[in-house]
PDB file of N, CA and C in Angstrom:
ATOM      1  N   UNK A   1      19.711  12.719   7.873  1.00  0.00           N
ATOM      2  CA  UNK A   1      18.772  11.878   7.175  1.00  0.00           C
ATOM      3  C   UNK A   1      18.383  12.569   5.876  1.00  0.00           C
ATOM      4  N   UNK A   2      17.605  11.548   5.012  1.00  0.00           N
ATOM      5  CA  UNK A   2      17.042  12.260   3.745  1.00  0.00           C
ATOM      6  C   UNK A   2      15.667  11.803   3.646  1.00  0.00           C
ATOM      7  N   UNK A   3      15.074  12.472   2.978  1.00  0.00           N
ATOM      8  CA  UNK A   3      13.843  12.113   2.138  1.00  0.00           C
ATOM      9  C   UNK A   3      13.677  12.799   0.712  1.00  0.00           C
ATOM     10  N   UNK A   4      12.095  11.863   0.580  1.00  0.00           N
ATOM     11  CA  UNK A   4      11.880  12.543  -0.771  1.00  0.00           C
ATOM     12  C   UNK A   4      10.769  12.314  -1.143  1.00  0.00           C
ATOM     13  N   UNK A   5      10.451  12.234  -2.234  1.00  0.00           N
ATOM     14  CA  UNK A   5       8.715  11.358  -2.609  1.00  0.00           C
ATOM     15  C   UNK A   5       8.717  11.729  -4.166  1.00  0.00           C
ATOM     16  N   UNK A   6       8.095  10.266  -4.737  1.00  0.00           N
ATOM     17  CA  UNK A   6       7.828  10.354  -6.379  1.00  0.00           C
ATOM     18  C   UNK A   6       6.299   9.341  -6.651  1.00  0.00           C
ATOM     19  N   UNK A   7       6.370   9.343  -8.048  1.00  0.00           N
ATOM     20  CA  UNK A   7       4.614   8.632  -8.296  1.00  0.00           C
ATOM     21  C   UNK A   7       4.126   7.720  -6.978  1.00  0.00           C
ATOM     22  N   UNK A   8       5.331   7.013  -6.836  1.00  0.00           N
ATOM     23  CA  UNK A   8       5.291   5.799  -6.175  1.00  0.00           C
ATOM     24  C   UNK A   8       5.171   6.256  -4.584  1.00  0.00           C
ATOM     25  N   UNK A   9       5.121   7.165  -4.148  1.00  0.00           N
ATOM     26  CA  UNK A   9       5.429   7.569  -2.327  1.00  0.00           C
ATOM     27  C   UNK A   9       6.594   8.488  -2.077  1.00  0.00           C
ATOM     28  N   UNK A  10       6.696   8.114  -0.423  1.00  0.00           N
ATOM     29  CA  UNK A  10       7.853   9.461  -0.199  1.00  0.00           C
ATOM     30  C   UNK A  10       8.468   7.960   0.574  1.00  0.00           C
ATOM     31  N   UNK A  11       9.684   8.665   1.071  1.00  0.00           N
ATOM     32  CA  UNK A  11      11.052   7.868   1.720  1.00  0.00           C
ATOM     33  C   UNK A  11      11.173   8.957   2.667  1.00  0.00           C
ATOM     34  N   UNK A  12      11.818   8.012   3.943  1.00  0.00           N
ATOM     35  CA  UNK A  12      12.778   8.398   4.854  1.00  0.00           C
ATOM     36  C   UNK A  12      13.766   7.651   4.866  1.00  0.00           C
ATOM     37  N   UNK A  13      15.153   8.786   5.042  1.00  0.00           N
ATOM     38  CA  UNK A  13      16.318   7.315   4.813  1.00  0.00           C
ATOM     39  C   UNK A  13      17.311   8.404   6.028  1.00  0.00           C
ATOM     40  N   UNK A  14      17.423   6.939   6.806  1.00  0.00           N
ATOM     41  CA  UNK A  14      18.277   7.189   8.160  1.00  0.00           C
ATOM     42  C   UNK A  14      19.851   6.997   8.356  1.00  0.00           C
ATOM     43  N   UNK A  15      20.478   7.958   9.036  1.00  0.00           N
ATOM     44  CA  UNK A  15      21.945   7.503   8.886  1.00  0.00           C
ATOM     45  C   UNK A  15      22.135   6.077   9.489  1.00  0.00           C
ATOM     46  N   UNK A  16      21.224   5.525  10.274  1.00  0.00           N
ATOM     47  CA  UNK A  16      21.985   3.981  10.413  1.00  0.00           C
ATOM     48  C   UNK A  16      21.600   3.065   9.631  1.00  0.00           C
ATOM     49  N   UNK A  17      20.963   3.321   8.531  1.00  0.00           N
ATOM     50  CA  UNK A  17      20.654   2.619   7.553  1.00  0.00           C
ATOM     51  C   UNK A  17      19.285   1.892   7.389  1.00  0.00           C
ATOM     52  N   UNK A  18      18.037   2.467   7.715  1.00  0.00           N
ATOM     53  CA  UNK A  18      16.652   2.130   8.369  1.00  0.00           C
ATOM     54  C   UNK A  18      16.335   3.207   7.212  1.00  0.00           C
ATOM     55  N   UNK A  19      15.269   2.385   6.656  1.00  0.00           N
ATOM     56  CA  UNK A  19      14.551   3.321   5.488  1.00  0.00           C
ATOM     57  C   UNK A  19      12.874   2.957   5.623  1.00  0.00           C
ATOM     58  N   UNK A  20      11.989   3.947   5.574  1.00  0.00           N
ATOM     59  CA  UNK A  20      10.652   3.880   5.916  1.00  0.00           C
ATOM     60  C   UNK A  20      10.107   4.596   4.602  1.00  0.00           C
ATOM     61  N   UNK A  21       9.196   3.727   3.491  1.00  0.00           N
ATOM     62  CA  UNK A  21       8.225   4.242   2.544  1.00  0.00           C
ATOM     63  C   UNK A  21       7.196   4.292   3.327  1.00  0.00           C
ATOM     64  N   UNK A  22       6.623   5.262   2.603  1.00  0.00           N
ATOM     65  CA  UNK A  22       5.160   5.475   2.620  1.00  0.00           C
ATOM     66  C   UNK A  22       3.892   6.056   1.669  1.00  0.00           C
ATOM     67  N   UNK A  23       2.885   5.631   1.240  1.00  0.00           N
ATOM     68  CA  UNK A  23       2.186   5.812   0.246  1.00  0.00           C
ATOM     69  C   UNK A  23       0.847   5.479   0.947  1.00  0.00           C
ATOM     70  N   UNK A  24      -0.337   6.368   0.320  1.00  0.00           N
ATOM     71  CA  UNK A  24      -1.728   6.481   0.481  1.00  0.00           C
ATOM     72  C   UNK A  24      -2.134   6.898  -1.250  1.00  0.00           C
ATOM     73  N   UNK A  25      -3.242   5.787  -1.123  1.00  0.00           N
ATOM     74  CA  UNK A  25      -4.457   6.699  -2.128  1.00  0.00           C
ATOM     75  C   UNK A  25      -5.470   7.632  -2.118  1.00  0.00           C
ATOM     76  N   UNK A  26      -5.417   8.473  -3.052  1.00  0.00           N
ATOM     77  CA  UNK A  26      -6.419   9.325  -2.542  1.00  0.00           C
ATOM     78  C   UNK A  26      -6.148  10.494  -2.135  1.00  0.00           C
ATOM     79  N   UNK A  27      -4.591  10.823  -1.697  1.00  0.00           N
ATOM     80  CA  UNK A  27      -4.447  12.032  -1.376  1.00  0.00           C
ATOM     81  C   UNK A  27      -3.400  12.339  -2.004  1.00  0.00           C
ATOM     82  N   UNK A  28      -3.382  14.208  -2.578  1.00  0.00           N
ATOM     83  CA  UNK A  28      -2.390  14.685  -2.877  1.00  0.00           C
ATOM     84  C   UNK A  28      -1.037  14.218  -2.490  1.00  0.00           C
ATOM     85  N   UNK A  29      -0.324  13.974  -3.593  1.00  0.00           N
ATOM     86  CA  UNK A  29       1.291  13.520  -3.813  1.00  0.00           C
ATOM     87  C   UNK A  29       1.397  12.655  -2.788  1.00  0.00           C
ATOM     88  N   UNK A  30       0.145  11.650  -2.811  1.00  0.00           N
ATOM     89  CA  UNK A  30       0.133  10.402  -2.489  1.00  0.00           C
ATOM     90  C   UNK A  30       0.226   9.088  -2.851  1.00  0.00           C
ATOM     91  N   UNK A  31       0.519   9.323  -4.649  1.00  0.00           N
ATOM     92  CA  UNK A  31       0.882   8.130  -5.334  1.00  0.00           C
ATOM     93  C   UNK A  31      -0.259   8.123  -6.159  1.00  0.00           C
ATOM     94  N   UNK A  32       0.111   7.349  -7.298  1.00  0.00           N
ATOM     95  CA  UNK A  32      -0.830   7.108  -7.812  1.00  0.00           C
ATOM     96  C   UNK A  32      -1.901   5.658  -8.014  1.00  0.00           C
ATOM     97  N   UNK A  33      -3.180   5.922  -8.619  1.00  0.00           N
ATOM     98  CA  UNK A  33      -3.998   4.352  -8.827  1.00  0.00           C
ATOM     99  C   UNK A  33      -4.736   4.010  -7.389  1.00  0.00           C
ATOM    100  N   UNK A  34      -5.577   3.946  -7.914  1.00  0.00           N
ATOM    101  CA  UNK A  34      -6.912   3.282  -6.948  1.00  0.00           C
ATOM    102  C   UNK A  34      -6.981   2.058  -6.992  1.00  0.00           C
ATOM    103  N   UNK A  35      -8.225   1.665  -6.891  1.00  0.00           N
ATOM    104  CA  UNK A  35      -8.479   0.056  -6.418  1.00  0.00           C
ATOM    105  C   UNK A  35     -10.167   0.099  -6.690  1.00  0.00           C
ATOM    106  N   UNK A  36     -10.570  -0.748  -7.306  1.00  0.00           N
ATOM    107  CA  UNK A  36     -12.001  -1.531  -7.556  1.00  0.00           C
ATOM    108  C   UNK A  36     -12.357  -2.887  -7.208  1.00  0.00           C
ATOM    109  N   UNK A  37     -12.620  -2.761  -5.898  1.00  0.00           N
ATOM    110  CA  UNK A  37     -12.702  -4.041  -4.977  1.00  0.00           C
ATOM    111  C   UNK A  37     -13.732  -4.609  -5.219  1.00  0.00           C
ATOM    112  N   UNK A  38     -13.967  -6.439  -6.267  1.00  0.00           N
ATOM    113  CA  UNK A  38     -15.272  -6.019  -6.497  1.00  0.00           C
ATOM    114  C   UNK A  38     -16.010  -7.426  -5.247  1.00  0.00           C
ATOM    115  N   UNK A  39     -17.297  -7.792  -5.109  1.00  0.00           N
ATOM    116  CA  UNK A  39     -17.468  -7.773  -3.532  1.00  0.00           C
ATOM    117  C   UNK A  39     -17.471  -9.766  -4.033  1.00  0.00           C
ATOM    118  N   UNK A  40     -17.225 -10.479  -2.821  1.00  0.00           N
ATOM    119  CA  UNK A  40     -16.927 -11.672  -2.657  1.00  0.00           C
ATOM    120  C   UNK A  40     -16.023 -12.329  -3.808  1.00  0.00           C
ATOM    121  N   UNK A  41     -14.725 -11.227  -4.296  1.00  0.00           N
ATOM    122  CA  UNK A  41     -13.959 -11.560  -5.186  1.00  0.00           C
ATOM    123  C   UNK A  41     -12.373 -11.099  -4.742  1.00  0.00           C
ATOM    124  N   UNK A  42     -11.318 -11.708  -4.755  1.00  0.00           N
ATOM    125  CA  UNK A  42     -10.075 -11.214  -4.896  1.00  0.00           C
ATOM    126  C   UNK A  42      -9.667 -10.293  -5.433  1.00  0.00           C
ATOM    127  N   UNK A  43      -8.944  -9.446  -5.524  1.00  0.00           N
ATOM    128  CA  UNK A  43      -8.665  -8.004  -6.364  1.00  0.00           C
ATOM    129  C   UNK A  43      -6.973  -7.997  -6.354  1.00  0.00           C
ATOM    130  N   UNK A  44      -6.270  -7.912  -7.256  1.00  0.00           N
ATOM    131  CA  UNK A  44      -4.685  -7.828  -7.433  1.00  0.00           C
ATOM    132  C   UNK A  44      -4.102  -6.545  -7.638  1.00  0.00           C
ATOM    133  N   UNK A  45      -3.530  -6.035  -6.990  1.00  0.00           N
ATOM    134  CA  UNK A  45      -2.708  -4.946  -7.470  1.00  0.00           C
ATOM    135  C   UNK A  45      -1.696  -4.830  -7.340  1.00  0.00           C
ATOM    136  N   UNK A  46      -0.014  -4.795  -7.943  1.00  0.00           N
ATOM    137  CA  UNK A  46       1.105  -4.899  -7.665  1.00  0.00           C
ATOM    138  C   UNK A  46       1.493  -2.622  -7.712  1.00  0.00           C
ATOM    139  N   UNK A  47       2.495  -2.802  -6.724  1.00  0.00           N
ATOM    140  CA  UNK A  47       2.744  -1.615  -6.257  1.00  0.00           C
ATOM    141  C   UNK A  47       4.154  -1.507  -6.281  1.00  0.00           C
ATOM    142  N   UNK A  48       5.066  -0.342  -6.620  1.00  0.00           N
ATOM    143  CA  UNK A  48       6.183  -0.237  -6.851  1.00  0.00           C
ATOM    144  C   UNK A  48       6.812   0.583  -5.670  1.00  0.00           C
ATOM    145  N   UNK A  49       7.930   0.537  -4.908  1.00  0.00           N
ATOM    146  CA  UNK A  49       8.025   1.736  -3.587  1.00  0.00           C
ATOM    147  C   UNK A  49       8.568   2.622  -4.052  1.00  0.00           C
ATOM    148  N   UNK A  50       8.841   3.745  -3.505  1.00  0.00           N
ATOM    149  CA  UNK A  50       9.286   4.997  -3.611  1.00  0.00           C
ATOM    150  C   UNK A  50      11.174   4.641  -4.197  1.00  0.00           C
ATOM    151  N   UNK A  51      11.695   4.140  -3.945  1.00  0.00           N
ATOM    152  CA  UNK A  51      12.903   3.899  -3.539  1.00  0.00           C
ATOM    153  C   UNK A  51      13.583   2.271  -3.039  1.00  0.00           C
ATOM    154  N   UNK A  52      14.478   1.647  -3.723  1.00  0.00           N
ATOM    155  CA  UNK A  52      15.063   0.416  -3.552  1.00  0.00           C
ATOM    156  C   UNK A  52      15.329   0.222  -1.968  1.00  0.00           C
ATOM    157  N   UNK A  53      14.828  -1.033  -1.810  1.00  0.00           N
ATOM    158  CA  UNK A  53      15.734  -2.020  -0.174  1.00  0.00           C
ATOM    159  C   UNK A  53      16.900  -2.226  -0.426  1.00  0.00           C
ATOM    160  N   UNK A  54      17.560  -2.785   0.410  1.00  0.00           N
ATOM    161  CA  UNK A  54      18.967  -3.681  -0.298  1.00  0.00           C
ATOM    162  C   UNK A  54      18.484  -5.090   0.104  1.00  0.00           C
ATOM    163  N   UNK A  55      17.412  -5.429   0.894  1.00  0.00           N
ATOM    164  CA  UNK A  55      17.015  -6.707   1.397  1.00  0.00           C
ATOM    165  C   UNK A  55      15.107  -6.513   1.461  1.00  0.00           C
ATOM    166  N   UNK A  56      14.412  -7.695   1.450  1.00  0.00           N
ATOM    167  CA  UNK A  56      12.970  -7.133   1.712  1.00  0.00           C
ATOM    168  C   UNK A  56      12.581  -6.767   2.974  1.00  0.00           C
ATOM    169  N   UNK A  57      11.551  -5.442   2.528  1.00  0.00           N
ATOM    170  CA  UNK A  57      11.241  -4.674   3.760  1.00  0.00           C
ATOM    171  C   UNK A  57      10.056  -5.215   4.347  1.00  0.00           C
ATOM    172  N   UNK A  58       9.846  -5.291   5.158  1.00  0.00           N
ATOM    173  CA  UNK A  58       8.324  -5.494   6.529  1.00  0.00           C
ATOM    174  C   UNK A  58       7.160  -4.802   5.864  1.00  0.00           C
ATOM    175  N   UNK A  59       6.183  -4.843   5.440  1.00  0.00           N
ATOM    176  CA  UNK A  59       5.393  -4.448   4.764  1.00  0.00           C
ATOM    177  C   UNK A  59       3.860  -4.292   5.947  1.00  0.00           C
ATOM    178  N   UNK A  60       3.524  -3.045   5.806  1.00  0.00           N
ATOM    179  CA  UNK A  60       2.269  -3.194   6.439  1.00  0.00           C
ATOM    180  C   UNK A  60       1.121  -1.966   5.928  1.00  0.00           C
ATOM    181  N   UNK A  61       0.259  -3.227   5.583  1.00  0.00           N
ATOM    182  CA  UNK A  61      -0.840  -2.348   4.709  1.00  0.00           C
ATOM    183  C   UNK A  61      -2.014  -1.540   5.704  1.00  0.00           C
ATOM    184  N   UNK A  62      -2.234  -0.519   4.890  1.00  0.00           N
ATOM    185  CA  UNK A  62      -3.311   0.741   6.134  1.00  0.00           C
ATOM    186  C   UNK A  62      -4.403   0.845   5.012  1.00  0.00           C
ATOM    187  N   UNK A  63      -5.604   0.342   5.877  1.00  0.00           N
ATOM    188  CA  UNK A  63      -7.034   0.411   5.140  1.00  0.00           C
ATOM    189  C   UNK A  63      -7.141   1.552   5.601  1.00  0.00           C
ATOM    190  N   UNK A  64      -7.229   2.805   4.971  1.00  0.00           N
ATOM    191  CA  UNK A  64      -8.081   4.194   5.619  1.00  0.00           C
ATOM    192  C   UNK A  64      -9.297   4.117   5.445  1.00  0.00           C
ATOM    193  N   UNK A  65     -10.072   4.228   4.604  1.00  0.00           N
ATOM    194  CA  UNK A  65     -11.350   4.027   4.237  1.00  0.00           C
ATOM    195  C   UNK A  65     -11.953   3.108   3.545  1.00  0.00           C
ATOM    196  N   UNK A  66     -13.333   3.037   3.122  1.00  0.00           N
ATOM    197  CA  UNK A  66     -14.019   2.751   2.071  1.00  0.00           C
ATOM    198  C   UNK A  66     -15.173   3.368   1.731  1.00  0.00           C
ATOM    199  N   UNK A  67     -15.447   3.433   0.040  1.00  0.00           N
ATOM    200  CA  UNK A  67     -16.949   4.141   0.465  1.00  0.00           C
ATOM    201  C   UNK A  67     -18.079   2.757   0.060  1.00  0.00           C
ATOM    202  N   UNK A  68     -18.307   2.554   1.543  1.00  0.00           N
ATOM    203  CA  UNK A  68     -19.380   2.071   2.009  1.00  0.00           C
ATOM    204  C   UNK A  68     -20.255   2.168   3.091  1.00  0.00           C
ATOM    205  N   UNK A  69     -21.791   2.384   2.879  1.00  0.00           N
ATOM    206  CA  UNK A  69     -22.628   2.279   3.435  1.00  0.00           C
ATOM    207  C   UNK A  69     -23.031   1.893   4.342  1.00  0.00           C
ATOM    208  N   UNK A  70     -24.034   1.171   5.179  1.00  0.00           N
ATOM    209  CA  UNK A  70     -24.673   0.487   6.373  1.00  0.00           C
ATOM    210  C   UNK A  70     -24.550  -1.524   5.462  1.00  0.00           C
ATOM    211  N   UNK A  71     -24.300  -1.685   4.616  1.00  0.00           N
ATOM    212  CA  UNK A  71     -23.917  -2.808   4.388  1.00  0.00           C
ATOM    213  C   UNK A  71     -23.342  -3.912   5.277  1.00  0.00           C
ATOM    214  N   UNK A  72     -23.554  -4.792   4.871  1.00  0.00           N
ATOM    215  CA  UNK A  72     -22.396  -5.726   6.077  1.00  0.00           C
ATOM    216  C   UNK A  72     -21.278  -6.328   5.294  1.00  0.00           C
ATOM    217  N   UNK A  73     -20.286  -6.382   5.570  1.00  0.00           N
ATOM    218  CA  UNK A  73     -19.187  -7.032   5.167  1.00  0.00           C
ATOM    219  C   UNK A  73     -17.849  -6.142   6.134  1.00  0.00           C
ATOM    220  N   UNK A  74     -16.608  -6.668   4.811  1.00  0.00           N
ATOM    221  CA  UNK A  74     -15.430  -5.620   5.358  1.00  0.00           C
ATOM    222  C   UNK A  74     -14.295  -6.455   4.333  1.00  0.00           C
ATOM    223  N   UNK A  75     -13.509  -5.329   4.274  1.00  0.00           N
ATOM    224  CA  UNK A  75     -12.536  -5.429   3.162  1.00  0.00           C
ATOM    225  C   UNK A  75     -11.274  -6.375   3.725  1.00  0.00           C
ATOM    226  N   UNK A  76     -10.601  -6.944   3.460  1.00  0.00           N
ATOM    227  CA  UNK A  76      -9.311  -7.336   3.896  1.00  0.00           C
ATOM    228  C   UNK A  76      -7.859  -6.831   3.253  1.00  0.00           C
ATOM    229  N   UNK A  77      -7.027  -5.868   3.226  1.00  0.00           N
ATOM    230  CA  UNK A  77      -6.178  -6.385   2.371  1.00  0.00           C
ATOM    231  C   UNK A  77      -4.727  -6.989   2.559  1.00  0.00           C
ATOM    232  N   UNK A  78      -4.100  -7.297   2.141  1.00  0.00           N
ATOM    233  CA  UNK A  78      -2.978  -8.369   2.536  1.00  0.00           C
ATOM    234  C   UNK A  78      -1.970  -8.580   1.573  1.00  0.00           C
ATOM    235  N   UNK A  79      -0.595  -8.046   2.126  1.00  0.00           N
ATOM    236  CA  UNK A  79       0.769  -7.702   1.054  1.00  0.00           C
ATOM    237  C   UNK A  79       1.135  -9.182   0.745  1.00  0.00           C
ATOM    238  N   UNK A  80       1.123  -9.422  -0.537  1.00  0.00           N
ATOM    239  CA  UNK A  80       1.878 -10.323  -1.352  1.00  0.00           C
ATOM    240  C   UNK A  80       3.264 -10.486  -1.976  1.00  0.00           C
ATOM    241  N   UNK A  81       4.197 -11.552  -1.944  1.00  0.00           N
ATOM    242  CA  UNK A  81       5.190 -11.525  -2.904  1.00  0.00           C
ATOM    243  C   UNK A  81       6.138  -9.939  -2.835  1.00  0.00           C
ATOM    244  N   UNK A  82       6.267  -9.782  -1.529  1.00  0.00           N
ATOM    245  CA  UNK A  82       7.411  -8.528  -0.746  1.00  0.00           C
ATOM    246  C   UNK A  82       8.727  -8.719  -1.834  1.00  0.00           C
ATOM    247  N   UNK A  83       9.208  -7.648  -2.770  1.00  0.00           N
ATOM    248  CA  UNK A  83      10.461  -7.429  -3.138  1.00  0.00           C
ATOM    249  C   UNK A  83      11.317  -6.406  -2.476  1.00  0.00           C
ATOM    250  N   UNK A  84      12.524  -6.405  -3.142  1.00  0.00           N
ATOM    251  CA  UNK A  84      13.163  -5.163  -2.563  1.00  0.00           C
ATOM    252  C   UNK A  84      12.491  -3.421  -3.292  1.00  0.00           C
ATOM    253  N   UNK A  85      11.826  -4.158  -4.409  1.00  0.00           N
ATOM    254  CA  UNK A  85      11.313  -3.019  -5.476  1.00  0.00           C
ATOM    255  C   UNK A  85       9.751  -2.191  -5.125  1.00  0.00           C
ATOM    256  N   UNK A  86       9.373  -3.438  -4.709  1.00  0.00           N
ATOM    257  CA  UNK A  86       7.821  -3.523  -4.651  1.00  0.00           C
ATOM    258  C   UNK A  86       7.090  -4.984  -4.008  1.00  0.00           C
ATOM    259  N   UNK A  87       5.861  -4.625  -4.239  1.00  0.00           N
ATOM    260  CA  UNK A  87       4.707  -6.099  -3.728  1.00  0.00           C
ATOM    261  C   UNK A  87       3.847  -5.965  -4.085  1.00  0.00           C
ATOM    262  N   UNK A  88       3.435  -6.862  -4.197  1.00  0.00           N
ATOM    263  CA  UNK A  88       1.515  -7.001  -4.314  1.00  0.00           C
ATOM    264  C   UNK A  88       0.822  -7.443  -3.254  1.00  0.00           C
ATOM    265  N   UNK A  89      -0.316  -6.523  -3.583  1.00  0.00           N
ATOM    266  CA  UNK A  89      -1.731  -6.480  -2.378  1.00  0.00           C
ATOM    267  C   UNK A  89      -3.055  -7.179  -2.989  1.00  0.00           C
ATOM    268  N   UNK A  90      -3.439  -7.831  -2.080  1.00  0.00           N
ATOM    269  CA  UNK A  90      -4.438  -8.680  -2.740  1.00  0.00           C
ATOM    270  C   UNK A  90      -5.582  -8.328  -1.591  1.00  0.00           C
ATOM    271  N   UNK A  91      -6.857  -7.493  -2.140  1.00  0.00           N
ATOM    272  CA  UNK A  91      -7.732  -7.740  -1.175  1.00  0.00           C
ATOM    273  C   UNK A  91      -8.893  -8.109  -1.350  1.00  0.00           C
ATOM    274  N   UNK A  92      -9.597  -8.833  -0.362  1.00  0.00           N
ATOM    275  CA  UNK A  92     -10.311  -9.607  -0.483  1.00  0.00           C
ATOM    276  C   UNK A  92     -11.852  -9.154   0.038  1.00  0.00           C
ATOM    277  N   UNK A  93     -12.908  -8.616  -0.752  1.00  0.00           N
ATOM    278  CA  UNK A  93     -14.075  -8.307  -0.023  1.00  0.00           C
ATOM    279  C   UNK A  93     -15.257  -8.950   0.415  1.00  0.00           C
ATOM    280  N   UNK A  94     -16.018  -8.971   1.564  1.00  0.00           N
ATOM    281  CA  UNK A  94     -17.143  -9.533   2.069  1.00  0.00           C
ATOM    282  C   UNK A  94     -18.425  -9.337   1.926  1.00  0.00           C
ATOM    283  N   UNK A  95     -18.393  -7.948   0.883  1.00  0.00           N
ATOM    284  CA  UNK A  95     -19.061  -6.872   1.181  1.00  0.00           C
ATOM    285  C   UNK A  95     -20.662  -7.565  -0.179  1.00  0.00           C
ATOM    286  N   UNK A  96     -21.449  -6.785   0.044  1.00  0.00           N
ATOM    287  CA  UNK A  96     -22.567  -7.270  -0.781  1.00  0.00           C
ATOM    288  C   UNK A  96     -22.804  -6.458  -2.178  1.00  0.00           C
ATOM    289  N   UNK A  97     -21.595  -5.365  -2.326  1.00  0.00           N
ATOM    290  CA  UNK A  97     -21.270  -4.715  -3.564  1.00  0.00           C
ATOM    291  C   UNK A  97     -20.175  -4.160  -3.455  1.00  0.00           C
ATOM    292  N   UNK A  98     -19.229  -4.066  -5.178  1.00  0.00           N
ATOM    293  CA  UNK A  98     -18.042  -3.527  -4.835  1.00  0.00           C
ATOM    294  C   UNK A  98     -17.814  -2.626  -4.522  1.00  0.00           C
ATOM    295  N   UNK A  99     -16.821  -1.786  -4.419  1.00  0.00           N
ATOM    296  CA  UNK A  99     -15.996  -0.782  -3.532  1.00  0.00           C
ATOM    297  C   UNK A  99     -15.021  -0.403  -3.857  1.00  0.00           C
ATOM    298  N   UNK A 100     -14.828   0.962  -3.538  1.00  0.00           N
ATOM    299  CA  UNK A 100     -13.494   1.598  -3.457  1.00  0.00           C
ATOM    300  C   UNK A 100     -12.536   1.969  -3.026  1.00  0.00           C
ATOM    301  N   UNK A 101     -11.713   1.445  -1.787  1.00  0.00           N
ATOM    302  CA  UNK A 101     -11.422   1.916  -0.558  1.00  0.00           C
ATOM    303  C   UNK A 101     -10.226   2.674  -1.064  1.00  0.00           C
ATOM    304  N   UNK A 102      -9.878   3.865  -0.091  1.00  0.00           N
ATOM    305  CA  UNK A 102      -8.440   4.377  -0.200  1.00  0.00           C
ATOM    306  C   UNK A 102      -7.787   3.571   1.363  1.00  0.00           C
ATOM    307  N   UNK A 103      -6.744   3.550   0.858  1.00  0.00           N
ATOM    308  CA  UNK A 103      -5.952   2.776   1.157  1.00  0.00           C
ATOM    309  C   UNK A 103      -4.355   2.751   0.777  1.00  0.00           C
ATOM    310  N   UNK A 104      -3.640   1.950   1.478  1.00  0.00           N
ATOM    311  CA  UNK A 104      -1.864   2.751   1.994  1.00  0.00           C
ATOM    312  C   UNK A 104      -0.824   1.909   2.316  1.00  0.00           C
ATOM    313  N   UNK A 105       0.223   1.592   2.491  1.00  0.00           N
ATOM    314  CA  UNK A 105       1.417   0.924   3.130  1.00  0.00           C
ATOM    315  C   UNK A 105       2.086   1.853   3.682  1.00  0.00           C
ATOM    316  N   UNK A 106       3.495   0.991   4.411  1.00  0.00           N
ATOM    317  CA  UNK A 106       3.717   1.586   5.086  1.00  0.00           C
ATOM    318  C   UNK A 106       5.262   0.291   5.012  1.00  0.00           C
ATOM    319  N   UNK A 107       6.753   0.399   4.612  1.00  0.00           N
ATOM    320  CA  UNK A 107       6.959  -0.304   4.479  1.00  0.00           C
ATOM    321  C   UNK A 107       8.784   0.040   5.377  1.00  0.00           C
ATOM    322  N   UNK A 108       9.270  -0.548   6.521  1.00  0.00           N
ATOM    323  CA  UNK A 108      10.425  -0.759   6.673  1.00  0.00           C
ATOM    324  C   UNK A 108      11.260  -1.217   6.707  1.00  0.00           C
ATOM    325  N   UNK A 109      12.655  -0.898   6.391  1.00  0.00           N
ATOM    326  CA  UNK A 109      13.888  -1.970   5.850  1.00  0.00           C
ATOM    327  C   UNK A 109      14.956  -1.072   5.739  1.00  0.00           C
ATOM    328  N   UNK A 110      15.853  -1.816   4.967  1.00  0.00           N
ATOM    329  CA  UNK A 110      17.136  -0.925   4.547  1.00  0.00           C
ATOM    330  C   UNK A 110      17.469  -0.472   3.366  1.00  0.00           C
ATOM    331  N   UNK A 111      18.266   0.341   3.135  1.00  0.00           N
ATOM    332  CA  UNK A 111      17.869   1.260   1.989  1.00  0.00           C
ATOM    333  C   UNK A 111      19.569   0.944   1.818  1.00  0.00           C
ATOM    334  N   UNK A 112      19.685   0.669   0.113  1.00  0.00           N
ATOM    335  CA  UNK A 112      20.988   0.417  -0.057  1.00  0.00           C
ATOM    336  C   UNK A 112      21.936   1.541  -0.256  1.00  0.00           C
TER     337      UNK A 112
END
């Protein structure tokens, strides 16, 4: 197998042809760009992967945190418009002020 990691995340790439990105914000040689979630509003961010699919990959987004308080609400976020390149995440907050959450994917497929 191989890996690697650049702005965009790290890769695993498998000899049967199964490739797994992965990217977080917030942490060392974890990619870059945050997020300013602002509260009972949509928020867009398009994201590029580490490394090409040859077909689109399964996409699954990881809320790690947010910094918020005793507030009530909660963040949603939710992968958009899946390429072989990249996608966009659109999330959506409940919250009664905006926010910053770190936050991650997690994306598998095949690697050409």
């Amino acid at each position: 197998f191989s890996s690697g990691s650049n702005d965009n995340g790290s890769w695993v790439k498998y000899p049967d042809g199964t490739m797994i990105c992965y990217w977080q914000s917030g942490v060392p040689g974890g990619g870059t760009g945050g997020v300013s979630v602002k509260a009972n509003a949509v928020t867009t961010i398009n994201l590029t992967f580490p490394e090409t699919f040859s077909s689109e990959p399964v996409v699954m987004p990881i809320l790690m945190s947010g910094s918020s308080s005793a507030t009530i609400g909660y963040i949603v976020a939710c992968p958009w418009y899946v390429t072989t390149t990249g996608f966009q995440v659109r999330f959506y907050s409940k919250d009664t002020s905006n926010r910053e959450p770190n936050y991650g994917y997690m994306a598998i497929g095949r690697w050409k």
